[in-house]
Protein backbone atom coordinates (compact mmCIF):
# COMPACT_ATOMS: atom_id res chain seq x y z
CA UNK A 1 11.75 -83.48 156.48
CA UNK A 2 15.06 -82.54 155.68
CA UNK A 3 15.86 -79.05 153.41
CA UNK A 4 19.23 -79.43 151.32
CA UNK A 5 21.22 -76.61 149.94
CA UNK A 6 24.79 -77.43 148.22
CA UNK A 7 24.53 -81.40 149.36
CA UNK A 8 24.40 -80.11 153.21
CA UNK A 9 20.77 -79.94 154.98
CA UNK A 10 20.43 -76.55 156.15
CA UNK A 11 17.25 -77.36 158.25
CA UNK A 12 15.34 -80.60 159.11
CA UNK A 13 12.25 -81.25 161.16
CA UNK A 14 8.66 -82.27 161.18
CA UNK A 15 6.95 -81.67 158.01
CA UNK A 16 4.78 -78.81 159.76
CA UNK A 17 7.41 -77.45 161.70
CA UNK A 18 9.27 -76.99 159.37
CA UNK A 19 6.77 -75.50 156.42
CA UNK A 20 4.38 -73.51 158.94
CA UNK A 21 7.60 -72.16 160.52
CA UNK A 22 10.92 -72.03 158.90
CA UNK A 23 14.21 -71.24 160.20
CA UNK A 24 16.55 -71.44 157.27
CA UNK A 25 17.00 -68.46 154.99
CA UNK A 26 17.61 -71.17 152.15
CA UNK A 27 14.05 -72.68 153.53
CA UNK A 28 12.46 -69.49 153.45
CA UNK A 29 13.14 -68.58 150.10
CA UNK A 30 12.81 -71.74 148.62
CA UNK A 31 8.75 -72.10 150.04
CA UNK A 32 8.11 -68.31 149.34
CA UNK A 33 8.76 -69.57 145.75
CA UNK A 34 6.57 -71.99 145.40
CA UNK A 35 3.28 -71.86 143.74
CA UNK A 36 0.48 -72.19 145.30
CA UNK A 37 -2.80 -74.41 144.03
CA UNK A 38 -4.95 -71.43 144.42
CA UNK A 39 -3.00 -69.53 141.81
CA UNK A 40 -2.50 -72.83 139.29
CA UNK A 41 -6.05 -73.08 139.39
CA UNK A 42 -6.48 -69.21 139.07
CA UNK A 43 -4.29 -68.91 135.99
CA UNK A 44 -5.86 -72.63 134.62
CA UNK A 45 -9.68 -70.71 134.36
């Protein structure tokens, strides 16, 4: 997987690599800001 910030990748790797351990600032931030399914299906009840 490949993470893109401004048209430039700013980190690439495997998939699990690369979500399990990030490297990137710009990666960090960008999965710390997604929503997890545990809360969608919190907030769907």
């Amino acid at each position: 997987v490949a993470v893109m910030s401004e048209g430039r990748i700013v980190e690439r790797g495997l998939v699990d690599s690369v979500l399990d351990n990030p490297k990137a600032e710009y990666t960090k931030k960008l999965l710390s800001d997604t929503p997890s399914l545990e809360a969608a299906m919190a907030a769907a009840r």
